[in-house]
PDB file of N, CA and C in Angstrom:
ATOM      1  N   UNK A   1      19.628 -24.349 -26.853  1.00  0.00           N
ATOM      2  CA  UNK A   1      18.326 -24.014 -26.334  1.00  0.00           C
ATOM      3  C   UNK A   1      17.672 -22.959 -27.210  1.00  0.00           C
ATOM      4  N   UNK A   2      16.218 -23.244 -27.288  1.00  0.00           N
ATOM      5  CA  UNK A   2      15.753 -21.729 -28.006  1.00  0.00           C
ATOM      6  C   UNK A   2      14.216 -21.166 -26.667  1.00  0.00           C
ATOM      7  N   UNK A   3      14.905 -20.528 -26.253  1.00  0.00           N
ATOM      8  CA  UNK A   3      14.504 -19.586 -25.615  1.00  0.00           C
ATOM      9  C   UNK A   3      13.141 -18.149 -25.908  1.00  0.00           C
ATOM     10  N   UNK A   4      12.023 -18.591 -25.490  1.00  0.00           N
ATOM     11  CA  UNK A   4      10.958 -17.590 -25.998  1.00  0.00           C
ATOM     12  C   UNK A   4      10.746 -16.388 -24.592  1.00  0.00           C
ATOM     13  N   UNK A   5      10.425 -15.381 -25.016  1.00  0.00           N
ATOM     14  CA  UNK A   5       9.772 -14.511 -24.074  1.00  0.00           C
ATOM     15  C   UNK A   5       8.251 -14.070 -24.378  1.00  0.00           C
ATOM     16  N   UNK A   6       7.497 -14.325 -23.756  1.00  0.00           N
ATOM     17  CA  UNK A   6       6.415 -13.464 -23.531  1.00  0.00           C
ATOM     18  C   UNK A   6       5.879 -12.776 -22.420  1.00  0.00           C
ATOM     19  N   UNK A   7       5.161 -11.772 -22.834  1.00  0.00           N
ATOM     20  CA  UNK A   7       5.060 -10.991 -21.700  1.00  0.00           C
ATOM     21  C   UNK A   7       3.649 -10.975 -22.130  1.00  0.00           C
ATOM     22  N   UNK A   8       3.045 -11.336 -20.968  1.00  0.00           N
ATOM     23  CA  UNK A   8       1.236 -11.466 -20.999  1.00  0.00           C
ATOM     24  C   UNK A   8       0.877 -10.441 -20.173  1.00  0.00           C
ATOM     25  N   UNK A   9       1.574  -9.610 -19.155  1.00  0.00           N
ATOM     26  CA  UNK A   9       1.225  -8.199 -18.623  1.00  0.00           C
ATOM     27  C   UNK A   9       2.148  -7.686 -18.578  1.00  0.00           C
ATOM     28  N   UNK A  10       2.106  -6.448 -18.683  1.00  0.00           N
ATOM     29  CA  UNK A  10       3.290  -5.594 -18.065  1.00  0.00           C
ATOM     30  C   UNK A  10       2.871  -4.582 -16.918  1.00  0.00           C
ATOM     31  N   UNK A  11       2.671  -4.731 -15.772  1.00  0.00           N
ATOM     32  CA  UNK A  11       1.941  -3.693 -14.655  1.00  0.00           C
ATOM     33  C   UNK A  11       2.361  -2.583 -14.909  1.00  0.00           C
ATOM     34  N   UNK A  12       1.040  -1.674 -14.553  1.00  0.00           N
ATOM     35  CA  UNK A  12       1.328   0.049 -14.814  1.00  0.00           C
ATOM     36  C   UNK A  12       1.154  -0.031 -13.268  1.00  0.00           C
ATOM     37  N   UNK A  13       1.895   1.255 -12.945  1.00  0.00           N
ATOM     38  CA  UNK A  13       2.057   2.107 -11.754  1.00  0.00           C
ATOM     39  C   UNK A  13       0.979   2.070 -11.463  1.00  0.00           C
ATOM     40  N   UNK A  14       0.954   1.911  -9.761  1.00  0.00           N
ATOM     41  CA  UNK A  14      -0.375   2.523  -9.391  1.00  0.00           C
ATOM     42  C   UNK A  14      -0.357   4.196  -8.671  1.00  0.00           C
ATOM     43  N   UNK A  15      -1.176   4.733  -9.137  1.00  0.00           N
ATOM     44  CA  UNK A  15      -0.862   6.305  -9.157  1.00  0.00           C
ATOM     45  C   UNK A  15      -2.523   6.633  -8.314  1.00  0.00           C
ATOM     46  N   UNK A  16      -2.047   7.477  -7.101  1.00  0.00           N
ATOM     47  CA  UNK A  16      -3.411   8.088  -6.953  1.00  0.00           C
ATOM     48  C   UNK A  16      -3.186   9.252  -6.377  1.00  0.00           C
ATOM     49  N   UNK A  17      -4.161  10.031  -6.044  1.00  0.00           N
ATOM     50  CA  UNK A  17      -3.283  11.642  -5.960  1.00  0.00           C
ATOM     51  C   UNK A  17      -3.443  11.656  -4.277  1.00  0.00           C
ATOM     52  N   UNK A  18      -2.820  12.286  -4.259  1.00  0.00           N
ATOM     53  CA  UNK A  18      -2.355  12.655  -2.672  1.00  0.00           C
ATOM     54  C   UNK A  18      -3.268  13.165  -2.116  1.00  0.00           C
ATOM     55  N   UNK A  19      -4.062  14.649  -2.924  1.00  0.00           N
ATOM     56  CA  UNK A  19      -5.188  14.951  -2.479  1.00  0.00           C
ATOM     57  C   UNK A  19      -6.733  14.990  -2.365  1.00  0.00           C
ATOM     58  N   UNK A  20      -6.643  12.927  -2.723  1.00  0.00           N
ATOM     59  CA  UNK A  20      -8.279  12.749  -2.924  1.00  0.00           C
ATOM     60  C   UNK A  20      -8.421  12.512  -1.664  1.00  0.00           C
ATOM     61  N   UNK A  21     -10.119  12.371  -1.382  1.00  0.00           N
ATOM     62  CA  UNK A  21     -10.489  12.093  -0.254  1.00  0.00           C
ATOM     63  C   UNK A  21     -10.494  11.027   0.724  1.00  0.00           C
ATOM     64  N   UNK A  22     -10.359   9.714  -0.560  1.00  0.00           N
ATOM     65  CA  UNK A  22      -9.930   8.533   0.389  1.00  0.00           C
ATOM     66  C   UNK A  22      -8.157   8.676   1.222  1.00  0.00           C
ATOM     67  N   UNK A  23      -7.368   9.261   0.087  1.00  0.00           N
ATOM     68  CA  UNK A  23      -5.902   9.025   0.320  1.00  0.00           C
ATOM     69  C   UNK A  23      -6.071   9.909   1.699  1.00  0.00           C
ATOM     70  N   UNK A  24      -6.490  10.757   1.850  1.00  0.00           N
ATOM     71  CA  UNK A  24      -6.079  11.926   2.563  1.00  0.00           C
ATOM     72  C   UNK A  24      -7.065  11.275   4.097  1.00  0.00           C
ATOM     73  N   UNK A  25      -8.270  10.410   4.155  1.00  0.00           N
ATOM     74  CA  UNK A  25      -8.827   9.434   5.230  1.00  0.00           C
ATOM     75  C   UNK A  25      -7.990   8.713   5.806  1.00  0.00           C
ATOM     76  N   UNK A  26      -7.258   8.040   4.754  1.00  0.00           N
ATOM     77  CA  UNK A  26      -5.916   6.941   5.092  1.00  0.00           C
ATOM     78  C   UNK A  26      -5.004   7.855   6.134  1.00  0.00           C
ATOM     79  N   UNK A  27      -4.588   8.773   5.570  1.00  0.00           N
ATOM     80  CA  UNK A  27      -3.335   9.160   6.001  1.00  0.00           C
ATOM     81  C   UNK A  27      -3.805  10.156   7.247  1.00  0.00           C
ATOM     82  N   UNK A  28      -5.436  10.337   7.458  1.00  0.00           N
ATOM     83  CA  UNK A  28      -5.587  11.075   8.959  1.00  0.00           C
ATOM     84  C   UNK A  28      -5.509  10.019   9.511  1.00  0.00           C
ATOM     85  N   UNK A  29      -6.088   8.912   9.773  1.00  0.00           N
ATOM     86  CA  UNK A  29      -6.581   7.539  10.192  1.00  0.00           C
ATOM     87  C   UNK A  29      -4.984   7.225  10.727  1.00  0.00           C
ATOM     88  N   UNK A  30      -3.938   6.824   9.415  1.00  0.00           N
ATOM     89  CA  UNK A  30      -2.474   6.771   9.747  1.00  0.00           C
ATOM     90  C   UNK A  30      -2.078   8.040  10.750  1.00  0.00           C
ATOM     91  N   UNK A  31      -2.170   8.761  10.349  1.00  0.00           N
ATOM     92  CA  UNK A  31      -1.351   9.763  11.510  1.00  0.00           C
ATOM     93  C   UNK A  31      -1.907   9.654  12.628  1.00  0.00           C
ATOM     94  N   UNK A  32      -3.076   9.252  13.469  1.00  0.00           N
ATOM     95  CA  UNK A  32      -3.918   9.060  14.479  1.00  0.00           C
ATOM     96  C   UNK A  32      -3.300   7.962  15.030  1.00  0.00           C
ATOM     97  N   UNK A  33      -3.398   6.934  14.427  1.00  0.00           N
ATOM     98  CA  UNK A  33      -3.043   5.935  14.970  1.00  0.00           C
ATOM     99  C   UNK A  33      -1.618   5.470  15.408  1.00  0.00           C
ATOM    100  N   UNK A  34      -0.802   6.214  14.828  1.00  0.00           N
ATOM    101  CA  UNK A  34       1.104   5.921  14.437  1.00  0.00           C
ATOM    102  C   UNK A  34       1.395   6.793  15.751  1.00  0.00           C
ATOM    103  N   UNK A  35       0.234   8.339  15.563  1.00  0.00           N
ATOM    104  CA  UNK A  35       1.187   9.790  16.518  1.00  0.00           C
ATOM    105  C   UNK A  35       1.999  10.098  16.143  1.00  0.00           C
ATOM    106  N   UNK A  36       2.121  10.060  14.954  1.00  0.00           N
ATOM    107  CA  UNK A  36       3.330  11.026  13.875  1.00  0.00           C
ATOM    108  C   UNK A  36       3.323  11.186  12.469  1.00  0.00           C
ATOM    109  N   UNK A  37       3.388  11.805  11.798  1.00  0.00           N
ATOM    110  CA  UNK A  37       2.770  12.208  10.597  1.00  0.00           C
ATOM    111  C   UNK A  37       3.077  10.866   9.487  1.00  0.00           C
ATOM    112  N   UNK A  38       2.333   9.948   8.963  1.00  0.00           N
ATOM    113  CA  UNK A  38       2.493   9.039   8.181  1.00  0.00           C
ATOM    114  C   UNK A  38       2.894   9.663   6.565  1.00  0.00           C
ATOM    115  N   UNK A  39       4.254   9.494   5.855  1.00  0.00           N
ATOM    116  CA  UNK A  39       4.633   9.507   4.687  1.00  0.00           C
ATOM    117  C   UNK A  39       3.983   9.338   3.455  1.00  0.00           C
ATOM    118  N   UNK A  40       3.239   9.947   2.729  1.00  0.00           N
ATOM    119  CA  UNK A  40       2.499   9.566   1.524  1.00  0.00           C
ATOM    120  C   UNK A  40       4.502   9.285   0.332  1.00  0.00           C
ATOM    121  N   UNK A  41       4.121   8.613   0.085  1.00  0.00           N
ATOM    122  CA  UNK A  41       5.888   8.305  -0.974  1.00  0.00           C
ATOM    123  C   UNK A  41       5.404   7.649  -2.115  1.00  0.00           C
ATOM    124  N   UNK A  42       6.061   7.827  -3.069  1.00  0.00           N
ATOM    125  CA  UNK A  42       6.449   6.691  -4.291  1.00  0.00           C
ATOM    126  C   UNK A  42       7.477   5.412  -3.626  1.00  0.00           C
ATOM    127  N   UNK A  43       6.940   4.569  -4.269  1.00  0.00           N
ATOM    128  CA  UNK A  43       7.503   3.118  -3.934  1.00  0.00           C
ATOM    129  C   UNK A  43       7.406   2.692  -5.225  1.00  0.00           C
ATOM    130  N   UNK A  44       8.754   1.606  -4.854  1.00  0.00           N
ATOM    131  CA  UNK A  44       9.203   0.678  -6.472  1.00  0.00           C
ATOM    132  C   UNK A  44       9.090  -0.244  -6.309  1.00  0.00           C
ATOM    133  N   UNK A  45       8.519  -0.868  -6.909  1.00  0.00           N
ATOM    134  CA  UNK A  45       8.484  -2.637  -6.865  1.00  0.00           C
ATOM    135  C   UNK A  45       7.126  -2.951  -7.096  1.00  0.00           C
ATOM    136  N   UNK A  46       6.432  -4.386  -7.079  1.00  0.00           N
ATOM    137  CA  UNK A  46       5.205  -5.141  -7.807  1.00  0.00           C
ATOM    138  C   UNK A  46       4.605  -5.111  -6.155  1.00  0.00           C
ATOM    139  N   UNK A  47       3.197  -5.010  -6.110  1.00  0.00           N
ATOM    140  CA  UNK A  47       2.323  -5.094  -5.010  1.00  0.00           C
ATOM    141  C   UNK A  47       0.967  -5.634  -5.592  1.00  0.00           C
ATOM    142  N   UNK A  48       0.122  -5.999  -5.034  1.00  0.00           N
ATOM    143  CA  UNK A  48      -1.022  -6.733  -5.549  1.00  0.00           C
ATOM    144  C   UNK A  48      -1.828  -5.164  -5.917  1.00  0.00           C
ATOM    145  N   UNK A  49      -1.783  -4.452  -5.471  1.00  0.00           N
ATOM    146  CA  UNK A  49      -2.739  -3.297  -5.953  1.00  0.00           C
ATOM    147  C   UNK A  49      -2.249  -3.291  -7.689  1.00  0.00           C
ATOM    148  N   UNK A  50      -1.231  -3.554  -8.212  1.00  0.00           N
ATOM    149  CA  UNK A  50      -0.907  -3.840  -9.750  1.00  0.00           C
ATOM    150  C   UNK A  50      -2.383  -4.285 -10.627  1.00  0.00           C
ATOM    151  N   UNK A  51      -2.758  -4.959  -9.627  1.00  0.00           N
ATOM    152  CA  UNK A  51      -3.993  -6.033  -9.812  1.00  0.00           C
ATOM    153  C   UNK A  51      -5.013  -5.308 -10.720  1.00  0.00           C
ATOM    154  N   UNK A  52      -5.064  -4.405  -9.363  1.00  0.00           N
ATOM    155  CA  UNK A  52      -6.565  -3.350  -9.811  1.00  0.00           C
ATOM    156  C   UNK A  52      -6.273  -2.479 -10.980  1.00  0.00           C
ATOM    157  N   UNK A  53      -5.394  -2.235 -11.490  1.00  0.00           N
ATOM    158  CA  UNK A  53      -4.979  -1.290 -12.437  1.00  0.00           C
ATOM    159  C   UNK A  53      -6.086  -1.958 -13.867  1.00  0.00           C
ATOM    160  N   UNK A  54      -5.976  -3.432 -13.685  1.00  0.00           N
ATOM    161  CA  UNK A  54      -6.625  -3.782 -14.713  1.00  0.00           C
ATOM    162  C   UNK A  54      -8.003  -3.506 -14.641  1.00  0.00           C
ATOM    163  N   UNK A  55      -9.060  -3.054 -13.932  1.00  0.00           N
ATOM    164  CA  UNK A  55     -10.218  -2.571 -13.624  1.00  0.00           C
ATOM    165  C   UNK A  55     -10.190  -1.744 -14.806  1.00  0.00           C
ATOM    166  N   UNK A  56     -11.819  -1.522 -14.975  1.00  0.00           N
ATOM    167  CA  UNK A  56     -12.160  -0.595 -16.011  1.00  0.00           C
ATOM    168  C   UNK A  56     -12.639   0.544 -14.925  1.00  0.00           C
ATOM    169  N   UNK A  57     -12.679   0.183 -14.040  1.00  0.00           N
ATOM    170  CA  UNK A  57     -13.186   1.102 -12.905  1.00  0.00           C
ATOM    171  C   UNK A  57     -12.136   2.078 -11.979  1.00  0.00           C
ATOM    172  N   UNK A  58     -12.316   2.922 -12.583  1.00  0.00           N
ATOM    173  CA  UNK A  58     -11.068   3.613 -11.939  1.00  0.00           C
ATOM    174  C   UNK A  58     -11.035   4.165  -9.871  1.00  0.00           C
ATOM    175  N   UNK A  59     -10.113   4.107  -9.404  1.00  0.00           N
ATOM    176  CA  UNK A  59     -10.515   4.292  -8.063  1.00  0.00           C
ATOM    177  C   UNK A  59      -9.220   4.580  -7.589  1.00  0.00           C
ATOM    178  N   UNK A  60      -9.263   5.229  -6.420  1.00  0.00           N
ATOM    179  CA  UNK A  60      -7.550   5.261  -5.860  1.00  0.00           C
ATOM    180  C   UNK A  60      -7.215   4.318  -5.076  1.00  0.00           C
ATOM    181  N   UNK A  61      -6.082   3.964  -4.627  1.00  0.00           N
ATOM    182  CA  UNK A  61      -5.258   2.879  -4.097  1.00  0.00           C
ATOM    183  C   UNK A  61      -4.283   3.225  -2.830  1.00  0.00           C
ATOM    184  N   UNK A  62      -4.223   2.842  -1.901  1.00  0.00           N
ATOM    185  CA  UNK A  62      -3.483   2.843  -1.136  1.00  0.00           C
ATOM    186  C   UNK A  62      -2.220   1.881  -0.969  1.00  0.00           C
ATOM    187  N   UNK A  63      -1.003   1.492  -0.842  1.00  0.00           N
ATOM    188  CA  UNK A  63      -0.419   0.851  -0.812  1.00  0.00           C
ATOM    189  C   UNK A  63       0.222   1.203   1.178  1.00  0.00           C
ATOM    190  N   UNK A  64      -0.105   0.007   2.237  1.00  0.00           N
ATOM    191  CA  UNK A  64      -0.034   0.256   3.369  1.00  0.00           C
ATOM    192  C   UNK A  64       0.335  -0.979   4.323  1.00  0.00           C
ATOM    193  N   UNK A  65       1.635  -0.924   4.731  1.00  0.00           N
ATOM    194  CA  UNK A  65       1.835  -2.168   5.608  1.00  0.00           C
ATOM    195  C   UNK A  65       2.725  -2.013   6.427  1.00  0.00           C
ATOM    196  N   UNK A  66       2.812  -2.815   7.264  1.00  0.00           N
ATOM    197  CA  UNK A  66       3.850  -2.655   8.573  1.00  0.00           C
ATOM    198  C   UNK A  66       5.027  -2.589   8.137  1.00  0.00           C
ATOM    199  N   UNK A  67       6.324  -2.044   9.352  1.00  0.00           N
ATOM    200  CA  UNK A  67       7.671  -1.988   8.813  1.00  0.00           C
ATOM    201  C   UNK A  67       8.482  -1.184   7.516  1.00  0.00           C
ATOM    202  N   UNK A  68       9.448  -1.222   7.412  1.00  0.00           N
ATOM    203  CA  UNK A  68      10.017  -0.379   6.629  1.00  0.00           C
ATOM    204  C   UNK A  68       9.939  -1.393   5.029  1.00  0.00           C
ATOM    205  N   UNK A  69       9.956   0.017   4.232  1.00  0.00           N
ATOM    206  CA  UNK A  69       9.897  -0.325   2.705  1.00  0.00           C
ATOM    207  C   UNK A  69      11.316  -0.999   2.624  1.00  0.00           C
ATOM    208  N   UNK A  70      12.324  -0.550   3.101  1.00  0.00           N
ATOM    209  CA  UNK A  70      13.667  -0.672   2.802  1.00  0.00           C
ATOM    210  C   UNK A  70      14.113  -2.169   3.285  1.00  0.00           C
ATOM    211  N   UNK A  71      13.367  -2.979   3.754  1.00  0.00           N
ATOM    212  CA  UNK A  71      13.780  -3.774   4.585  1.00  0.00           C
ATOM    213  C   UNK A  71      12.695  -4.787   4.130  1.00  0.00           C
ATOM    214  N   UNK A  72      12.045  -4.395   2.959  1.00  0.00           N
ATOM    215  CA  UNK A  72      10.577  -5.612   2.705  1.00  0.00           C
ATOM    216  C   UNK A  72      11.428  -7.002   1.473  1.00  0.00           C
ATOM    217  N   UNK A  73      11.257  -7.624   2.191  1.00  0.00           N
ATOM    218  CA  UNK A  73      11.687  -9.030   0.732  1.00  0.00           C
ATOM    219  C   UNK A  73      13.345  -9.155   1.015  1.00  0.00           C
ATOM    220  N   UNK A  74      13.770  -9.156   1.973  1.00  0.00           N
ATOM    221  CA  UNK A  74      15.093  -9.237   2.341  1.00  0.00           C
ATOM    222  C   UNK A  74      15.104 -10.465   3.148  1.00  0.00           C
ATOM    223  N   UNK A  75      16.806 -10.808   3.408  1.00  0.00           N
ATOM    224  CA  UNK A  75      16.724 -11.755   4.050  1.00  0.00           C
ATOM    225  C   UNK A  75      16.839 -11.656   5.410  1.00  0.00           C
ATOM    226  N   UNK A  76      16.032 -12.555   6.478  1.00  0.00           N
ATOM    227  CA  UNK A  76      15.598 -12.150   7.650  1.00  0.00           C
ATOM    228  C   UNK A  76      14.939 -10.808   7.594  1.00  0.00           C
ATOM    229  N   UNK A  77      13.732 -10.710   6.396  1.00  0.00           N
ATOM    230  CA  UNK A  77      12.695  -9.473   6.773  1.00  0.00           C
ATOM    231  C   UNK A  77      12.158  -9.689   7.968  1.00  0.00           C
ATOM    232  N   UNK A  78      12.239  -8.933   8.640  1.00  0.00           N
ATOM    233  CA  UNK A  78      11.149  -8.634   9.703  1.00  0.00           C
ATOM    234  C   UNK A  78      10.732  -7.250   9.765  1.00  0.00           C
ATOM    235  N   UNK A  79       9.470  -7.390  11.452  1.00  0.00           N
ATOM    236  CA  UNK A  79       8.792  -6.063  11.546  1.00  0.00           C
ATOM    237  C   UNK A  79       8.793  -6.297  13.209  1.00  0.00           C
ATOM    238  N   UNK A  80       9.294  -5.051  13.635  1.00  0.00           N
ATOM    239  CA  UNK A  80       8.506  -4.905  15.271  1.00  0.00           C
ATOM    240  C   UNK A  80       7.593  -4.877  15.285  1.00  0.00           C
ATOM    241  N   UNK A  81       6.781  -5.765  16.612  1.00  0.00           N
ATOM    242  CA  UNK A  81       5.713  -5.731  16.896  1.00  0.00           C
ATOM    243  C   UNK A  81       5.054  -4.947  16.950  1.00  0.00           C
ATOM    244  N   UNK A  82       5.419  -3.777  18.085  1.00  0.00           N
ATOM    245  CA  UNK A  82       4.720  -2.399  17.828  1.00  0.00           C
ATOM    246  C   UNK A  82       3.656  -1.860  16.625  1.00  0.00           C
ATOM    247  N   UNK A  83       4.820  -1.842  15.782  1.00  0.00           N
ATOM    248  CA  UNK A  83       4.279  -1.276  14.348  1.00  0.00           C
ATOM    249  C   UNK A  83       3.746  -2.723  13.590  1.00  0.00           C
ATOM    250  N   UNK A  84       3.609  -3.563  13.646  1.00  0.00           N
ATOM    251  CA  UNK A  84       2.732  -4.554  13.267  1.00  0.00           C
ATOM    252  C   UNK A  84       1.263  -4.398  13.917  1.00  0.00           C
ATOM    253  N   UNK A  85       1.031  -4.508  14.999  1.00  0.00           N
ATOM    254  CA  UNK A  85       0.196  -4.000  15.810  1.00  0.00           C
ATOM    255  C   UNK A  85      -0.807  -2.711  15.533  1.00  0.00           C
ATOM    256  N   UNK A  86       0.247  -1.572  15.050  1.00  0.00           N
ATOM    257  CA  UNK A  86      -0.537  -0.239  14.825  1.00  0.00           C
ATOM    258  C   UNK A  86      -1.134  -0.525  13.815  1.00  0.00           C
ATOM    259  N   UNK A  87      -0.130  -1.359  12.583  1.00  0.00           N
ATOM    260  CA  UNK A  87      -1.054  -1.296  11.515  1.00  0.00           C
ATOM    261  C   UNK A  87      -2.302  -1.948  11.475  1.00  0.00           C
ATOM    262  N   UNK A  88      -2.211  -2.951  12.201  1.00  0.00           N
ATOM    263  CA  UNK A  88      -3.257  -3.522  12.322  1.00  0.00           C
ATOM    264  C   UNK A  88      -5.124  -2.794  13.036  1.00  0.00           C
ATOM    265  N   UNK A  89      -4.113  -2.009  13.653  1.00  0.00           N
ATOM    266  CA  UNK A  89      -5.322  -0.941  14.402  1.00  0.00           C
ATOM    267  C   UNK A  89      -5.849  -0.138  13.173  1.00  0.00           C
ATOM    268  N   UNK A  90      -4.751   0.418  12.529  1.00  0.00           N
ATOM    269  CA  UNK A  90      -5.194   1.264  10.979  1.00  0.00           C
ATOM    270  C   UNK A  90      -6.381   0.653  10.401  1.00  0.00           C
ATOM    271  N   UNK A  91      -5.908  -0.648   9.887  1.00  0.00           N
ATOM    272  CA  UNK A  91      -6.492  -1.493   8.992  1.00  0.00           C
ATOM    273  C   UNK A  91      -8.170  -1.607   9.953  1.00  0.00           C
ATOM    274  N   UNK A  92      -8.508  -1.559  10.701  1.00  0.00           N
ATOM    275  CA  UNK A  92      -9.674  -1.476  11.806  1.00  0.00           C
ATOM    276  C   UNK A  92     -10.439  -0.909  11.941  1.00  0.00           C
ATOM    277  N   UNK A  93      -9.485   0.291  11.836  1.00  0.00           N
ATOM    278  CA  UNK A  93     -10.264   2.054  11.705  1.00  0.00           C
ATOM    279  C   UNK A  93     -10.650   2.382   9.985  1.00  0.00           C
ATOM    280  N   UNK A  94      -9.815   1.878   9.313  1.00  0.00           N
ATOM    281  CA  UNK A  94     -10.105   2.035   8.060  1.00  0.00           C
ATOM    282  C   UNK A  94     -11.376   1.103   7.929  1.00  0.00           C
ATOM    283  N   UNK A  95     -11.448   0.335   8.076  1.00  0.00           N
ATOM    284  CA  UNK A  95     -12.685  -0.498   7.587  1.00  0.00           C
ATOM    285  C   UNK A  95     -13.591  -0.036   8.430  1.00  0.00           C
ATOM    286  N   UNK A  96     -13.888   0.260   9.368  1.00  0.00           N
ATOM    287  CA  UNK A  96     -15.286   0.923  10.203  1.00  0.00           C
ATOM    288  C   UNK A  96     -15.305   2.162   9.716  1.00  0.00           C
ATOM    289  N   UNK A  97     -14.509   3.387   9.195  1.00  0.00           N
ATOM    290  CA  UNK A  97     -14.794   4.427   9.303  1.00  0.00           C
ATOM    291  C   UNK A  97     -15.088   4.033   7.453  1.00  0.00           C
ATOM    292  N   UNK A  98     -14.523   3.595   6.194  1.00  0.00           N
ATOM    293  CA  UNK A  98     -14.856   3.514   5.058  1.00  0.00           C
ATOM    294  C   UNK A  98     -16.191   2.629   4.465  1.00  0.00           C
ATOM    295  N   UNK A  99     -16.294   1.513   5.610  1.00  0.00           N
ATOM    296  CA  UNK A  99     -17.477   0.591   5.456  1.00  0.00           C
ATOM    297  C   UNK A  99     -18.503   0.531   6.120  1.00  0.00           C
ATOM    298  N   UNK A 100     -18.116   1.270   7.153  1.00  0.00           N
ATOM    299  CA  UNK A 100     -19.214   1.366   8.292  1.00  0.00           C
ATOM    300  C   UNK A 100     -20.474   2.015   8.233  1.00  0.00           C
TER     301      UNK A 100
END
């Protein structure tokens, strides 16, 4: 066999600072809605926000979804309802209070 590699992207990190004004909306919005202080963290792995990196437009990013990181892309992933639910309330409040 002859075997080629190419690599047509290589995703950069998505990086946004903790203390801009959107991140810090997210994470009142999250703590409101959860009733307990929501985690700003580094996370490893490919997410569609990768996407936006290619923008010439720079902007910050949230990376935000139900259930545990530790437990995403596994077998038998799941999520309690509960917290499926909240996020979904997040995702609600975020769009009325950012678009509204």
């Amino acid at each position: 066999m002859d075997l080629k590699l190419t690599i047509n992207y290589s995703f950069k990190p998505v990086i946004s600072q903790a203390d801009s004004p959107f991140v810090q909306q997210i994470k009142h919005i999250s703590d409101s809605v959860l009733g307990s202080e929501a985690p700003l963290a580094v996370i490893h792995g490919a997410t569609d926000a990768s996407e936006y990196t290619k923008s010439a437009n720079q902007f910050p990013l949230v990376v935000l979804g139900a259930g545990s990181w530790n437990a995403a892309h596994r077998i038998d992933e799941n999520v309690a309802l509960d917290n499926y639910l909240a996020v979904l309330e997040i995702y609600k409040q975020i769009a009325l209070k950012v678009l509204g």
